[in-house]
PDB file of N, CA and C in Angstrom:
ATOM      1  N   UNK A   1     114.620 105.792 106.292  1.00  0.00           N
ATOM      2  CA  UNK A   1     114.112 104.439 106.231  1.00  0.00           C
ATOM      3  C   UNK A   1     113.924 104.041 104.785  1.00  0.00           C
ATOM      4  N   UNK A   2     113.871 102.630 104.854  1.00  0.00           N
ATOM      5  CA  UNK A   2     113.732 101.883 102.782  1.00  0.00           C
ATOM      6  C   UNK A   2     112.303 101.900 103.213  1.00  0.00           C
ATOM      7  N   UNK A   3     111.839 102.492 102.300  1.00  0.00           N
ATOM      8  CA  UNK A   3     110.167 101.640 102.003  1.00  0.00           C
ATOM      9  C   UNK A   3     109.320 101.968 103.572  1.00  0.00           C
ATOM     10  N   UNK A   4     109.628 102.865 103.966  1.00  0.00           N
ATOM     11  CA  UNK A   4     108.804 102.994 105.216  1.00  0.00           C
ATOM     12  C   UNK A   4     107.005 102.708 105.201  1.00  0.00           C
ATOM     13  N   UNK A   5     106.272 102.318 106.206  1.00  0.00           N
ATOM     14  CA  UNK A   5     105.343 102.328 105.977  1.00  0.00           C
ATOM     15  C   UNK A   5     104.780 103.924 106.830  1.00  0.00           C
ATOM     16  N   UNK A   6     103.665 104.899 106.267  1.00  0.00           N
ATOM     17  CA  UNK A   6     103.157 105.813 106.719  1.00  0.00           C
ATOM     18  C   UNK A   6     101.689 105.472 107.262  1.00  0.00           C
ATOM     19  N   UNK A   7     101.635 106.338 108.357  1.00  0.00           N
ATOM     20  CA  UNK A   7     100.339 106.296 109.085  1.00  0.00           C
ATOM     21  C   UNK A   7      99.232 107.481 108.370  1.00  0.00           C
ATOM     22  N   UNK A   8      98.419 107.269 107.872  1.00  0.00           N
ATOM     23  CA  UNK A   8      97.274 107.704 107.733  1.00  0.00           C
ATOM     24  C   UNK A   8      96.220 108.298 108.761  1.00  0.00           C
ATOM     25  N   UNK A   9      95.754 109.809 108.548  1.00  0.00           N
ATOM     26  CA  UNK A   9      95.121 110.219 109.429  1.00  0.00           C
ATOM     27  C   UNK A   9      93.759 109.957 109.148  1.00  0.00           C
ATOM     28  N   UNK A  10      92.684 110.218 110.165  1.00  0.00           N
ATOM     29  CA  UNK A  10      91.003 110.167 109.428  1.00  0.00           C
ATOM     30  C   UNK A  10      90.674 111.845 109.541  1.00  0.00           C
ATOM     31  N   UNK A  11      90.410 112.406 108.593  1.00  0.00           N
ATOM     32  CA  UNK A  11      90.697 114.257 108.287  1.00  0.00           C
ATOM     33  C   UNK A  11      89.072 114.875 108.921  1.00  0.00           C
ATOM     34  N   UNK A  12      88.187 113.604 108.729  1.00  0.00           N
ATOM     35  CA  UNK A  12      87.075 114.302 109.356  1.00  0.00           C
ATOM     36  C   UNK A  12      86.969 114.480 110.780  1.00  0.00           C
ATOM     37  N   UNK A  13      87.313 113.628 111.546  1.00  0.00           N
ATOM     38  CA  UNK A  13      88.247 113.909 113.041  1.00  0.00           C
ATOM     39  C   UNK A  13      88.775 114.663 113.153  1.00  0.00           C
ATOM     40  N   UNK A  14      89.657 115.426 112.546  1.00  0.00           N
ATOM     41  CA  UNK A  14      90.927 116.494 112.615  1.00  0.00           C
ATOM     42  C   UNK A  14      90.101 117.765 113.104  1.00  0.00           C
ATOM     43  N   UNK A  15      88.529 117.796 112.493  1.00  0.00           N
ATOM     44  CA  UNK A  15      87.620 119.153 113.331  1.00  0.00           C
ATOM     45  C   UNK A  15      87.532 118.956 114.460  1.00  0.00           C
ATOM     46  N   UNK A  16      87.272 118.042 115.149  1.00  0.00           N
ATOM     47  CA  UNK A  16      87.098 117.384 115.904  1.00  0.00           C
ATOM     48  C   UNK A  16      87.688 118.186 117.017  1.00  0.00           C
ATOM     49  N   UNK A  17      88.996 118.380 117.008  1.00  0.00           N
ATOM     50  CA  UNK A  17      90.269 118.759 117.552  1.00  0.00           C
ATOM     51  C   UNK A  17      89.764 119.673 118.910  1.00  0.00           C
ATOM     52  N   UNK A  18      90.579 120.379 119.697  1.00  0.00           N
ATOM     53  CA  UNK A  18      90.200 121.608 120.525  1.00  0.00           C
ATOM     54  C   UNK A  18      90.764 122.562 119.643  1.00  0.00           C
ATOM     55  N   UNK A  19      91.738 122.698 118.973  1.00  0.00           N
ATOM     56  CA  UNK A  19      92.410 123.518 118.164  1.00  0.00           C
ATOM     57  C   UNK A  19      91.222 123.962 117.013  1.00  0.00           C
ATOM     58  N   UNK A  20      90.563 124.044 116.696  1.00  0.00           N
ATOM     59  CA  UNK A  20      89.346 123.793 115.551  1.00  0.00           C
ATOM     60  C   UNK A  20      88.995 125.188 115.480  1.00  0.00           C
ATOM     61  N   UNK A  21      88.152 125.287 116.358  1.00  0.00           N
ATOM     62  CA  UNK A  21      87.837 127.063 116.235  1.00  0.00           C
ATOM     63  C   UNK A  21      88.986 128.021 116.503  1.00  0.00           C
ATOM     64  N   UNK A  22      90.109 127.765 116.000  1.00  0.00           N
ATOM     65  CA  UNK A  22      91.239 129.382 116.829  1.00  0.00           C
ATOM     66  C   UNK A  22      91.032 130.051 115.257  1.00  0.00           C
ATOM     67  N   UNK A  23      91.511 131.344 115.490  1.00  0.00           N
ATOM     68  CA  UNK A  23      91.367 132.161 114.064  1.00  0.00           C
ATOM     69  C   UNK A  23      92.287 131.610 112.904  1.00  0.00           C
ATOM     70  N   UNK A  24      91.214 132.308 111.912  1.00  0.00           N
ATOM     71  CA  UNK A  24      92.198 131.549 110.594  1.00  0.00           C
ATOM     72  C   UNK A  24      92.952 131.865 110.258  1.00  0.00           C
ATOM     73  N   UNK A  25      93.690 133.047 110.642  1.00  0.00           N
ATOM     74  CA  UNK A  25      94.979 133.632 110.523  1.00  0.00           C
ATOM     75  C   UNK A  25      96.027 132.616 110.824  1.00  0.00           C
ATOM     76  N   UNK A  26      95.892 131.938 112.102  1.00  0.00           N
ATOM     77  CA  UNK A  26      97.099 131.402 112.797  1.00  0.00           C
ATOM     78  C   UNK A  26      96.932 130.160 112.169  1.00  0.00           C
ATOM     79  N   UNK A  27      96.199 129.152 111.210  1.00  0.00           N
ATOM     80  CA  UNK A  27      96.420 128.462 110.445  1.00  0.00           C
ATOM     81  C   UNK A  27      97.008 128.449 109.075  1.00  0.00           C
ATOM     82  N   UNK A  28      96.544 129.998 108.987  1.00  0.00           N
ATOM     83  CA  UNK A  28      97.130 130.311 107.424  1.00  0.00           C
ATOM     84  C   UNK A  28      98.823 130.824 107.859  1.00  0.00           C
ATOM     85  N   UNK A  29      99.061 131.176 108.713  1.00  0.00           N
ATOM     86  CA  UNK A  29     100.718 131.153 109.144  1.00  0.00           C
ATOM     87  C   UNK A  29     100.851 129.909 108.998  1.00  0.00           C
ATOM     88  N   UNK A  30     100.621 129.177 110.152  1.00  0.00           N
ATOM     89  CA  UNK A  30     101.461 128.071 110.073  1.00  0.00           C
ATOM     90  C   UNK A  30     101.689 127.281 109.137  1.00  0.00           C
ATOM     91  N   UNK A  31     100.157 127.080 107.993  1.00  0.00           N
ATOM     92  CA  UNK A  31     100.779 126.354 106.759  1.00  0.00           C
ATOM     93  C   UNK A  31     101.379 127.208 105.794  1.00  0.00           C
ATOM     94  N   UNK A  32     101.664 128.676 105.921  1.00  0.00           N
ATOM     95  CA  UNK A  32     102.501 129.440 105.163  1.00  0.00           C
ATOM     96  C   UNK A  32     104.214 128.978 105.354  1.00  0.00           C
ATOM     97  N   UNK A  33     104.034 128.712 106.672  1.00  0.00           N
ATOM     98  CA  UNK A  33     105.719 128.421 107.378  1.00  0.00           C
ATOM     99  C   UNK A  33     106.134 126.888 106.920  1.00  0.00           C
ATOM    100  N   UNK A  34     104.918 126.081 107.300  1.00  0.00           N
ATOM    101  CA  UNK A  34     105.773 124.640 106.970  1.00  0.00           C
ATOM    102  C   UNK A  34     105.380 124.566 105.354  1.00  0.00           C
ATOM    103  N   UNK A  35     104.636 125.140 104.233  1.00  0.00           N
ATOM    104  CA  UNK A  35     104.715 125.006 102.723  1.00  0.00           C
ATOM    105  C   UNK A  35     106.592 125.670 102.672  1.00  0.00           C
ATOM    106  N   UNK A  36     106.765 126.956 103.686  1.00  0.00           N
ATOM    107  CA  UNK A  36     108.034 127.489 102.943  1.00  0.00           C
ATOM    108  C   UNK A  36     109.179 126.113 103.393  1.00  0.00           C
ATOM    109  N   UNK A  37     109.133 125.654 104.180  1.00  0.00           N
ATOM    110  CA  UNK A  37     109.839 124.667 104.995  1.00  0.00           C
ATOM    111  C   UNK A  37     109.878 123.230 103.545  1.00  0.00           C
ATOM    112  N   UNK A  38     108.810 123.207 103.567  1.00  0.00           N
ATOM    113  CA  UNK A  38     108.533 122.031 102.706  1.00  0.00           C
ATOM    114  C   UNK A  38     109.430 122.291 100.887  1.00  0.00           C
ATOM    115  N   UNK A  39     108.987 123.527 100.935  1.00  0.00           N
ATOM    116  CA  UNK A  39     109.565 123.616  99.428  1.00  0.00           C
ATOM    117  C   UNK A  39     111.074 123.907  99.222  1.00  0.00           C
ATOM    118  N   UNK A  40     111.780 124.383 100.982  1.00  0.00           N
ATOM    119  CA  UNK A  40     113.364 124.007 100.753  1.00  0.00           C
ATOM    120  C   UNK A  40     113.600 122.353 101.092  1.00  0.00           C
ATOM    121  N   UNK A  41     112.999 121.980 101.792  1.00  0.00           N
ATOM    122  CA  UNK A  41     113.636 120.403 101.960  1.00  0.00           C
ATOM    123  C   UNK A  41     113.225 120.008 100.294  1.00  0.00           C
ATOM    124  N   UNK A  42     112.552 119.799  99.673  1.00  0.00           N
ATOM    125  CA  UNK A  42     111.747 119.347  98.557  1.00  0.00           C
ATOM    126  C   UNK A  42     112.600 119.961  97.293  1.00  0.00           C
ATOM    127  N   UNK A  43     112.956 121.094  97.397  1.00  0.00           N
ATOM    128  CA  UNK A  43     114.010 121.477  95.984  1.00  0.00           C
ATOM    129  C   UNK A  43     114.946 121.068  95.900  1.00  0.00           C
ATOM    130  N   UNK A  44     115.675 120.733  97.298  1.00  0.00           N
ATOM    131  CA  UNK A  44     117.087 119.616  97.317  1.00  0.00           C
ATOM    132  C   UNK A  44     117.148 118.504  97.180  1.00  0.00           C
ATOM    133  N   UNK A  45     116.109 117.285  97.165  1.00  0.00           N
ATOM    134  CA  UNK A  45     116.019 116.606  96.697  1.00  0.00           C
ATOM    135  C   UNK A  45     116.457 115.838  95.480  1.00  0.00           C
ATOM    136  N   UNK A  46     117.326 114.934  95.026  1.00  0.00           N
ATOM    137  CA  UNK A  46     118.338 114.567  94.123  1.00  0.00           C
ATOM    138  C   UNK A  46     117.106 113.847  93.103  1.00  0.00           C
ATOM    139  N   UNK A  47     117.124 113.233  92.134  1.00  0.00           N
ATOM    140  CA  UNK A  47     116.076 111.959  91.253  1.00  0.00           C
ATOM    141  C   UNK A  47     116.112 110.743  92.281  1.00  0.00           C
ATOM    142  N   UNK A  48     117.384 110.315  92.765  1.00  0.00           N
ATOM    143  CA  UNK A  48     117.566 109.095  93.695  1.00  0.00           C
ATOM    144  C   UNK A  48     116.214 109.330  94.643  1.00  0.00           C
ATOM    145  N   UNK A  49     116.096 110.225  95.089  1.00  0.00           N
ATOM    146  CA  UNK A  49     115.746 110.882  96.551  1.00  0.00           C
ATOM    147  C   UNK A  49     113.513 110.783  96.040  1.00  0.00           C
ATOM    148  N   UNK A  50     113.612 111.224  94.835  1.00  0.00           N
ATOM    149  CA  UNK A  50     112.625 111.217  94.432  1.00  0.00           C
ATOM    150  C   UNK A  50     111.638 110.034  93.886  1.00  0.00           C
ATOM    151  N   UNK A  51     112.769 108.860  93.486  1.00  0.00           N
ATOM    152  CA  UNK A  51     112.354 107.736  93.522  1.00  0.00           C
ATOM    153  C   UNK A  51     111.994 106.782  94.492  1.00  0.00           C
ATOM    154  N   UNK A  52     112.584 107.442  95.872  1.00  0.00           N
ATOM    155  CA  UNK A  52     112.533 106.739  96.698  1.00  0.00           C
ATOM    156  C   UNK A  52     110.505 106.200  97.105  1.00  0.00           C
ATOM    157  N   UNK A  53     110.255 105.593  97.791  1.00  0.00           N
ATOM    158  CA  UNK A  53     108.695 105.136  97.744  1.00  0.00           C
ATOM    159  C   UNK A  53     108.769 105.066  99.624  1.00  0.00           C
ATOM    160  N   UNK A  54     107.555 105.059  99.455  1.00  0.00           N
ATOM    161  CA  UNK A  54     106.729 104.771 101.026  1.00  0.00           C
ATOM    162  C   UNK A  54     105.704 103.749 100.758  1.00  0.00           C
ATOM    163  N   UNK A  55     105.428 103.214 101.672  1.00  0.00           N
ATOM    164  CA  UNK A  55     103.999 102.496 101.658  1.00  0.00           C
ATOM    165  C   UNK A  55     103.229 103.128 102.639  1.00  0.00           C
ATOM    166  N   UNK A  56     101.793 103.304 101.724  1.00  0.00           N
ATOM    167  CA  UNK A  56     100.953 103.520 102.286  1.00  0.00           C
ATOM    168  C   UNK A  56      99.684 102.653 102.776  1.00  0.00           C
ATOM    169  N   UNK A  57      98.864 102.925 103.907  1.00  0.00           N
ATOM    170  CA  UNK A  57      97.983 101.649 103.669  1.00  0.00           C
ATOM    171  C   UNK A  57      96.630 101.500 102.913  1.00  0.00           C
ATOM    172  N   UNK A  58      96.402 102.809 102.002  1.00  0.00           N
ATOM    173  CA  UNK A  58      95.401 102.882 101.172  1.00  0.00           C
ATOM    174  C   UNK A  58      95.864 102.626  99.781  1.00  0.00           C
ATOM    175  N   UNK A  59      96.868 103.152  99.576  1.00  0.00           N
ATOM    176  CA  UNK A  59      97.248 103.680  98.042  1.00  0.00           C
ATOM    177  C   UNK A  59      98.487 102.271  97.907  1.00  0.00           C
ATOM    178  N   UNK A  60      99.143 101.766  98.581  1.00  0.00           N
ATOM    179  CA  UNK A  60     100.103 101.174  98.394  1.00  0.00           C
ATOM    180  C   UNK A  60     101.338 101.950  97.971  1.00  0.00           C
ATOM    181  N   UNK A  61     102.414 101.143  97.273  1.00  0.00           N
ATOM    182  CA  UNK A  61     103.249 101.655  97.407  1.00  0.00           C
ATOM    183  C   UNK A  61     103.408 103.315  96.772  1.00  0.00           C
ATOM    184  N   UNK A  62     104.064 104.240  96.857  1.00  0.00           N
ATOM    185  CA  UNK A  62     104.178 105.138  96.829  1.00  0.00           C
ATOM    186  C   UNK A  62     105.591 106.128  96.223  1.00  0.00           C
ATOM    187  N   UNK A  63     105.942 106.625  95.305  1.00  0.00           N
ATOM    188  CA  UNK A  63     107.374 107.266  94.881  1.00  0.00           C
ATOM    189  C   UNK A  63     107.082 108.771  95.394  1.00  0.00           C
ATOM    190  N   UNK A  64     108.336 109.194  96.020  1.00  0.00           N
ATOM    191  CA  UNK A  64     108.167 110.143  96.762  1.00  0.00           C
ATOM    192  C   UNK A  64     107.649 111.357  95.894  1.00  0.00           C
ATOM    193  N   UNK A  65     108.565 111.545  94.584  1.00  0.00           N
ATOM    194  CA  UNK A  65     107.966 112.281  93.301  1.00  0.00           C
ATOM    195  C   UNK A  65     106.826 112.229  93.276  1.00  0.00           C
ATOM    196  N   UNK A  66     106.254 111.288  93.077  1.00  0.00           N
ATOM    197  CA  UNK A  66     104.914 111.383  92.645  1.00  0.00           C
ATOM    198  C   UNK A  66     103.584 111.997  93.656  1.00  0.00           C
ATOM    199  N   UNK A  67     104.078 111.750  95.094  1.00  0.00           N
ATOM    200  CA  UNK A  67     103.786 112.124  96.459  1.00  0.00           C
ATOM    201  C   UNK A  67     103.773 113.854  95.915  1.00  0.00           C
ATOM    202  N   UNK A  68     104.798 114.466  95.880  1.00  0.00           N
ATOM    203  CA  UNK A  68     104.585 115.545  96.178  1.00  0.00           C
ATOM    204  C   UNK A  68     104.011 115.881  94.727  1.00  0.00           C
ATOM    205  N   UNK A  69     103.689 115.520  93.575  1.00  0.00           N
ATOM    206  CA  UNK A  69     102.849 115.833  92.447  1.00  0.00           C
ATOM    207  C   UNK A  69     101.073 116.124  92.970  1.00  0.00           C
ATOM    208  N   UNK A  70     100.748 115.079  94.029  1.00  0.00           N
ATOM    209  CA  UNK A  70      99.363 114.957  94.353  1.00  0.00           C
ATOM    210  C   UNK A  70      99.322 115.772  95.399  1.00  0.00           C
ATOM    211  N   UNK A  71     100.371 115.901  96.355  1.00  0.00           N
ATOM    212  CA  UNK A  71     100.168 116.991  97.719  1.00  0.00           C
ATOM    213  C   UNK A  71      99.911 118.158  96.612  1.00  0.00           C
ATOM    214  N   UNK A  72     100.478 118.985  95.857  1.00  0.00           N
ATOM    215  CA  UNK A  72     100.323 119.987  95.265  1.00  0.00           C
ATOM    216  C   UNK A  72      99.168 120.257  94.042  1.00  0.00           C
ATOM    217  N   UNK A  73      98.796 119.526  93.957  1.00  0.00           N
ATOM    218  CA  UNK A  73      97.225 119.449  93.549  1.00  0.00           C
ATOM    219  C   UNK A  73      96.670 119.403  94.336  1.00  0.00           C
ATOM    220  N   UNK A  74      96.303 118.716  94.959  1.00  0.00           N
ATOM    221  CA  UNK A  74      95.419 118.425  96.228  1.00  0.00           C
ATOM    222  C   UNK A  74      95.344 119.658  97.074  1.00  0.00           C
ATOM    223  N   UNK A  75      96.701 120.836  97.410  1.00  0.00           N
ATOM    224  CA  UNK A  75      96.522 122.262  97.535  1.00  0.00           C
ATOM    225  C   UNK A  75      95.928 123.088  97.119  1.00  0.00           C
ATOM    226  N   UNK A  76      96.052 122.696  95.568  1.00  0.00           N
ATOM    227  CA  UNK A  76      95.077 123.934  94.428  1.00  0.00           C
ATOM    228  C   UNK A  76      93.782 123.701  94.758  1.00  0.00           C
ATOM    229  N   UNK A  77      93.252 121.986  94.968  1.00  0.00           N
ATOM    230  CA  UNK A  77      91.905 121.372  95.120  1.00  0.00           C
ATOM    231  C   UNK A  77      91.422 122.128  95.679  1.00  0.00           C
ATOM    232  N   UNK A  78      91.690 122.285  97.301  1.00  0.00           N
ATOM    233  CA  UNK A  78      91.291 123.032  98.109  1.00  0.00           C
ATOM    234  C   UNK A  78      91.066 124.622  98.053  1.00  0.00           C
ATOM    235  N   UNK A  79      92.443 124.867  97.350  1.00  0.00           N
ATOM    236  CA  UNK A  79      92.038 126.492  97.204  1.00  0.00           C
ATOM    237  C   UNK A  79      90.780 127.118  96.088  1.00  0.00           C
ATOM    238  N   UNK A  80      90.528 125.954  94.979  1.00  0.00           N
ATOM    239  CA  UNK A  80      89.942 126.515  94.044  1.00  0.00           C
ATOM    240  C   UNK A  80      88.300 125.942  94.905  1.00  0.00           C
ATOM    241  N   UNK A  81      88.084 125.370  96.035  1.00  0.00           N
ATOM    242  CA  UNK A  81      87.003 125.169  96.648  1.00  0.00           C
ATOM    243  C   UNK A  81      86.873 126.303  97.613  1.00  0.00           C
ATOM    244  N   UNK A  82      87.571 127.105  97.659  1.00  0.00           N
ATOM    245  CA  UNK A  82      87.774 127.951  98.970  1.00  0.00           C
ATOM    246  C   UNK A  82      87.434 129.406  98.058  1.00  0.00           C
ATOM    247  N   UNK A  83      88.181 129.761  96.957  1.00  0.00           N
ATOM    248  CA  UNK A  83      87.757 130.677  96.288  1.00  0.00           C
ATOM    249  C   UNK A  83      86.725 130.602  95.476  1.00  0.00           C
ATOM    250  N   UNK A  84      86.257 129.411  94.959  1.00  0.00           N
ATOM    251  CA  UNK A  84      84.974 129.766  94.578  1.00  0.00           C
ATOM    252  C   UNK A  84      83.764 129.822  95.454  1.00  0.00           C
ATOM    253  N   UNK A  85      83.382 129.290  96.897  1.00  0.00           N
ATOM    254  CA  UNK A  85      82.754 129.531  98.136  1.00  0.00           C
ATOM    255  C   UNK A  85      83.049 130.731  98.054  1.00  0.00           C
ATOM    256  N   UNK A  86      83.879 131.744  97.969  1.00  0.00           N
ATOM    257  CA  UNK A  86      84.101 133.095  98.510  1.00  0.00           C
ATOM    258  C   UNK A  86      83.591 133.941  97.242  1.00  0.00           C
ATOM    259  N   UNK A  87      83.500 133.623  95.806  1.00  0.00           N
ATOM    260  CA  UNK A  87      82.714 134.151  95.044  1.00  0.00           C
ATOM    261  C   UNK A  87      81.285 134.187  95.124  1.00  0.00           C
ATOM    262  N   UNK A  88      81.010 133.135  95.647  1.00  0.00           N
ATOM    263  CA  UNK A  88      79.477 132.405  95.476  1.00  0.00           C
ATOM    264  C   UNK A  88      78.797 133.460  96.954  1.00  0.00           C
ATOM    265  N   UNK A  89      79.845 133.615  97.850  1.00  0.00           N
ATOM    266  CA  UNK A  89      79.475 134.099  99.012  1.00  0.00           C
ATOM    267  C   UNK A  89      79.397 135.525  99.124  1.00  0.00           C
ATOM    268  N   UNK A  90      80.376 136.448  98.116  1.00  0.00           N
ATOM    269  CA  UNK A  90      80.559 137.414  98.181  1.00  0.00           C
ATOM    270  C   UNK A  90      81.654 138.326  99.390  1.00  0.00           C
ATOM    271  N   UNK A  91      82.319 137.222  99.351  1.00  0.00           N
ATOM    272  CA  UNK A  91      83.594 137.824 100.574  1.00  0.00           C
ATOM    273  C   UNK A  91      84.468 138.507 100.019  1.00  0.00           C
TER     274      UNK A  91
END
């Protein structure tokens, strides 16, 4: 699609889920499988491909480049909140 518009989730809902309590193993697979998934579709990617944009309905328009600059921060975000809880906690 040109210029697609994307749907936005609400993430504090997402606990919400029935899926919520299963072990954290089988979450840490699955986003092990779709990051490996993600980073072959994502290395083939041409500059054309990277310029391409989305609209969003918070952020507005959107370049796909730049998309995956903030998904991959926004990964570390989390992990460097996750490992320092686990220092602080002693795990």
């Amino acid at each position: 699609e040109e210029n697609p518009v994307i749907k936005p989730y609400e993430q504090g809902r997402w606990a919400e889920l029935p899926d919520y309590g299963m072990p954290m193993d089988i979450s840490l697979t699955l986003i092990e499988a779709v990051h490996g998934r993600l980073h072959t579709l994502l290395s083939g990617l041409s500059a054309d491909d990277l310029n391409r944009t989305f609209l969003h309905p918070d952020s507005g328009e959107v370049k796909v480049g730049e998309n995956i600059g903030m998904y991959a921060w926004h990964g570390r975000h989390h992990l460097a909140h996750i490992t320092s809880l686990s220092k602080r906690q002693g795990w």
